[in-house]
Protein backbone atom coordinates (compact mmCIF):
# COMPACT_ATOMS: atom_id res chain seq x y z
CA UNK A 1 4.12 1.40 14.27
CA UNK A 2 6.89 2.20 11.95
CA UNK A 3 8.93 4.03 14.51
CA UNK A 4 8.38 1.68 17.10
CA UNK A 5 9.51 -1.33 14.57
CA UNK A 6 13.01 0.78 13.49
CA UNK A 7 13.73 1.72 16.99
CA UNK A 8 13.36 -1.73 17.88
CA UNK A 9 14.72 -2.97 15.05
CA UNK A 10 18.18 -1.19 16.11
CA UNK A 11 18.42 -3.97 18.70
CA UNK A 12 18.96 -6.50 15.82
CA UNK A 13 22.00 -5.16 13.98
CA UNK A 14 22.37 -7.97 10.76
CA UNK A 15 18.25 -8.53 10.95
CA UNK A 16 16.01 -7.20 8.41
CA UNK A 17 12.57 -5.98 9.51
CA UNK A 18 9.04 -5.95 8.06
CA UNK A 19 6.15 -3.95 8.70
CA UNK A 20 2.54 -4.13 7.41
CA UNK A 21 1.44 -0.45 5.80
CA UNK A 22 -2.46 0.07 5.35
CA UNK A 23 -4.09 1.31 2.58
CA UNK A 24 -4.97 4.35 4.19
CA UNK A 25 -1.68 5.02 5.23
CA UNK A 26 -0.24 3.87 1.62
CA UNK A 27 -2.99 6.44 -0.08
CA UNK A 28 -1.46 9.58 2.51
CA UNK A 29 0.71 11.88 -0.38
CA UNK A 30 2.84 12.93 2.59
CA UNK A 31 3.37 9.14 3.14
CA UNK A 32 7.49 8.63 1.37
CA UNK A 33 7.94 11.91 3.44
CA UNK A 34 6.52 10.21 6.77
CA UNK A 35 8.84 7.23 6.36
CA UNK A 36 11.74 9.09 5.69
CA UNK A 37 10.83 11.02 8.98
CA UNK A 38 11.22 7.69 10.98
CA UNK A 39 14.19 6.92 9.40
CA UNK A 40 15.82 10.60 10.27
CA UNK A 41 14.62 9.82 13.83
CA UNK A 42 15.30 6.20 14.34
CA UNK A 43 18.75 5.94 12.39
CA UNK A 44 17.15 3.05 10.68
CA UNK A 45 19.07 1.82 7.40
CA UNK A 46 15.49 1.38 5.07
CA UNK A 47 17.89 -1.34 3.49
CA UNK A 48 16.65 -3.37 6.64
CA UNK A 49 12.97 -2.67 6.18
CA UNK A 50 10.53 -4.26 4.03
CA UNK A 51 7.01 -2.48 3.63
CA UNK A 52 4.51 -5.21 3.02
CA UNK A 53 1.30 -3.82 1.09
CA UNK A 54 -2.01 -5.99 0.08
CA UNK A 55 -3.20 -5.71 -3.73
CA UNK A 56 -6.09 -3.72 -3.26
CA UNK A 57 -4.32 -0.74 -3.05
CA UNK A 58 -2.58 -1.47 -6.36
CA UNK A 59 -5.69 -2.53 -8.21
CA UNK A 60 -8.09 0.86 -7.27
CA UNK A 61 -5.37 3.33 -7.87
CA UNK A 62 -2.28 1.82 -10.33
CA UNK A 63 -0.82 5.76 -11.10
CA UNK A 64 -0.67 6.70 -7.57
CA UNK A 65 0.57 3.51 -6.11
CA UNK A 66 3.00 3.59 -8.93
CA UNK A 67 4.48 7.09 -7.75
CA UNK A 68 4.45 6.34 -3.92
CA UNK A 69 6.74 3.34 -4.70
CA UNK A 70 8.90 5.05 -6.31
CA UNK A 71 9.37 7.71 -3.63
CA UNK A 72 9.63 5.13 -1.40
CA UNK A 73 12.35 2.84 -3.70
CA UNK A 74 14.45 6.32 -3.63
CA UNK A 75 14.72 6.32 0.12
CA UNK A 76 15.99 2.82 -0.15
CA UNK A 77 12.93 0.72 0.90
CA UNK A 78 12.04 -2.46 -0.22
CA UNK A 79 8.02 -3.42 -0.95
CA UNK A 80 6.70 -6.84 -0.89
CA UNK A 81 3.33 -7.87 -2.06
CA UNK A 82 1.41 -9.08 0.84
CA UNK A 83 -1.51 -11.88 1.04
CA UNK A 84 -0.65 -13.04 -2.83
CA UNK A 85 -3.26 -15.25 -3.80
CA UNK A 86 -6.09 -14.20 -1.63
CA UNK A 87 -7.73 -11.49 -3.94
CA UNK A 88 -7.06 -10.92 -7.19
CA UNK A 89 -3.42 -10.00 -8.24
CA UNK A 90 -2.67 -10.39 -12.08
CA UNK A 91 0.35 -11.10 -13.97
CA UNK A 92 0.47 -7.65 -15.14
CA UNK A 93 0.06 -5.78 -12.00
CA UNK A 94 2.98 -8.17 -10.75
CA UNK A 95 5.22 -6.72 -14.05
CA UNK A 96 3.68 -3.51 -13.73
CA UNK A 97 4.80 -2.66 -10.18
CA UNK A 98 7.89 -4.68 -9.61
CA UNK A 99 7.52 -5.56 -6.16
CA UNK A 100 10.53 -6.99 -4.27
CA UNK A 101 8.97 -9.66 -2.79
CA UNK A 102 6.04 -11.59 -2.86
CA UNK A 103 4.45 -13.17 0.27
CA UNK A 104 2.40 -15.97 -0.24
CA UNK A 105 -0.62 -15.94 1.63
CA UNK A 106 -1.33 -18.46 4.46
CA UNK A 107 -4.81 -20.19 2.70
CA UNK A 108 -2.61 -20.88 -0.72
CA UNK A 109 -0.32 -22.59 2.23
CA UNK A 110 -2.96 -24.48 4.37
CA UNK A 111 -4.47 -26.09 1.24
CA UNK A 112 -0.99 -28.23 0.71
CA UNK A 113 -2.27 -30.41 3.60
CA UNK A 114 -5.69 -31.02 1.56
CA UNK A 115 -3.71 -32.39 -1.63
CA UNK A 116 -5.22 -32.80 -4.81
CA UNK A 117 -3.73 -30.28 -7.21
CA UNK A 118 -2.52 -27.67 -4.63
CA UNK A 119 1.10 -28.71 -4.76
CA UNK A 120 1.03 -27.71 -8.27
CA UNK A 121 -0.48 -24.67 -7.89
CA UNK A 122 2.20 -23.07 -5.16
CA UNK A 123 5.12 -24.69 -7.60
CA UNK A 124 3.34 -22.81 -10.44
CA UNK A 125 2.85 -19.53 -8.16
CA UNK A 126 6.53 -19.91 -7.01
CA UNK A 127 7.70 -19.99 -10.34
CA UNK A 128 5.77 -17.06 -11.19
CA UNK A 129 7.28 -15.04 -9.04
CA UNK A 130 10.71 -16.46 -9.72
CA UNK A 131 9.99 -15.33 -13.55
CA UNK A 132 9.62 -12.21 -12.15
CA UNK A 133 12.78 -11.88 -10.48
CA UNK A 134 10.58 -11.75 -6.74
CA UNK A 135 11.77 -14.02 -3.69
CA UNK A 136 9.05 -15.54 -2.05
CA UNK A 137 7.97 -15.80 1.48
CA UNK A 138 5.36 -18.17 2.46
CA UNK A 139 2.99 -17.45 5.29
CA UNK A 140 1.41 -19.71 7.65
CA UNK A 141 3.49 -22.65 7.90
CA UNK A 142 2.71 -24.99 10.55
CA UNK A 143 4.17 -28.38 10.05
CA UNK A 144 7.29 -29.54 8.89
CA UNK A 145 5.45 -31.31 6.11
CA UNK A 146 4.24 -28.27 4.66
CA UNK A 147 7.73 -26.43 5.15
CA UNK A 148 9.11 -29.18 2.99
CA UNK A 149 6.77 -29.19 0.60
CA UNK A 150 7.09 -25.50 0.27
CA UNK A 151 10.86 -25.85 0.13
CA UNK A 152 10.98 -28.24 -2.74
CA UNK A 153 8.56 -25.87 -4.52
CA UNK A 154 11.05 -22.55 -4.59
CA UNK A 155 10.11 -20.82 -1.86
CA UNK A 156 13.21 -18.35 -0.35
CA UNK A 157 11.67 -17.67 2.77
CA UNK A 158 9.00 -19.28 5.54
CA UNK A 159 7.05 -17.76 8.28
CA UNK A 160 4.92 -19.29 10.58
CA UNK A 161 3.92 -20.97 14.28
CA UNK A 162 5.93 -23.92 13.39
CA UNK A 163 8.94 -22.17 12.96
CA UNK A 164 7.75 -19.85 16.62
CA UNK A 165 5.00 -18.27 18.11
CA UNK A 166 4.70 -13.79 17.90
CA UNK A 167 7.54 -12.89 20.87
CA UNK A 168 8.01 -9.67 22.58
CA UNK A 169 11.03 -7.60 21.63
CA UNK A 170 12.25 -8.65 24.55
CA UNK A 171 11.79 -12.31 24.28
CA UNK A 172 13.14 -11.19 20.87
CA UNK A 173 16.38 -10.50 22.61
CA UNK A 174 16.95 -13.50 24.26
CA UNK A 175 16.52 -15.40 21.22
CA UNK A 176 19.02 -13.09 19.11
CA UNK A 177 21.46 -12.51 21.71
CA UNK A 178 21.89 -17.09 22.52
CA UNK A 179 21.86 -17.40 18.57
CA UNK A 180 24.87 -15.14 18.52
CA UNK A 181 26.94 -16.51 21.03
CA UNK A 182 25.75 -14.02 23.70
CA UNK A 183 28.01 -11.75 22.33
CA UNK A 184 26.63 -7.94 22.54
CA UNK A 185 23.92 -6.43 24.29
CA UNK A 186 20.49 -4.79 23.77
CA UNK A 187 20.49 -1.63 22.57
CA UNK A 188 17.72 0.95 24.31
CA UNK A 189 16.84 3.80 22.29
């Protein structure tokens, strides 16, 4: 999936791309040297690629995550925290492993529309992460309500069906290549 999402990625020259890794994949030793692989291959800058991770990983195996971070930092790849808030992430693994970015997962979101104390809690979770020197991306958005109220609380970036619905890379194209003027042209790797 990697590959596919760097060779595609090409397509989108000032666009940044994300891609979920799974544990199993995360736990592979040969896993830095697998990425950098795709890299060699695509001719993918890993400044444009963001590996999102859940905790779990983190939480069973600290040392080893640890190391595989750093192998993949020194290839130039950033690592966001994925589903924050929907397990059982701690202020110290958030020190401890430095992620650079934390994505805020869609249930802390949906509860904004319930009320009662919620708004506090994402301000308080934002500012966490802002302590931390993290961006945050909220997941899930699907009102304009909710986008504002996520707004006012900190957050750097939002995702979700209000803001469009999963495109081909195609669709993808059309999109890009209107937003910039229709200047340029699909690149096919």
């Amino acid at each position: 999936m990697l590959h596919r999402a760097c060779e595609t990625g090409l397509r989108w020259a000032n666009l940044k791309i994300a891609v979920n890794v799974s544990p199993g994949q995360f736990r592979d030793p040969a896993f830095a040297l697998h990425v950098q692989s795709v890299f060699r291959k695509t001719g993918m800058d890993p400044s444009r690629v963001t590996l999102e991770m859940t905790e779990g990983y983190f939480i069973q195996n600290p040392a080893r995550a640890r190391a595989a971070m750093t192998k993949l930092r020194q290839l130039g790849v950033r690592i966001a925290l994925d589903d924050f808030g929907s397990g059982f992430s701690s202020i110290g693994y958030l020190r401890q492993f430095g992620f650079d970015r934390m994505k805020i997962d869609k249930s802390l979101v949906r509860a904004l529309e319930e009320g009662g104390r919620s708004a506090e809690a994402m301000q308080a979770t934002v500012a966490l992460a802002k302590a931390l020197d993290m961006p945050v991306t909220a997941e899930g958005v699907e009102s304009e309500d909710v986008a504002r109220q996520l707004q006012i609380s900190g957050c750097d970036e939002l995702q979700g069906y209000f803001f469009g619905q999963p495109m081909s890379a195609d669709a993808m194209d059309q999109l890009y290549f209107k937003s910039n003027g229709g200047s340029g042209r699909a690149l096919r790797g």
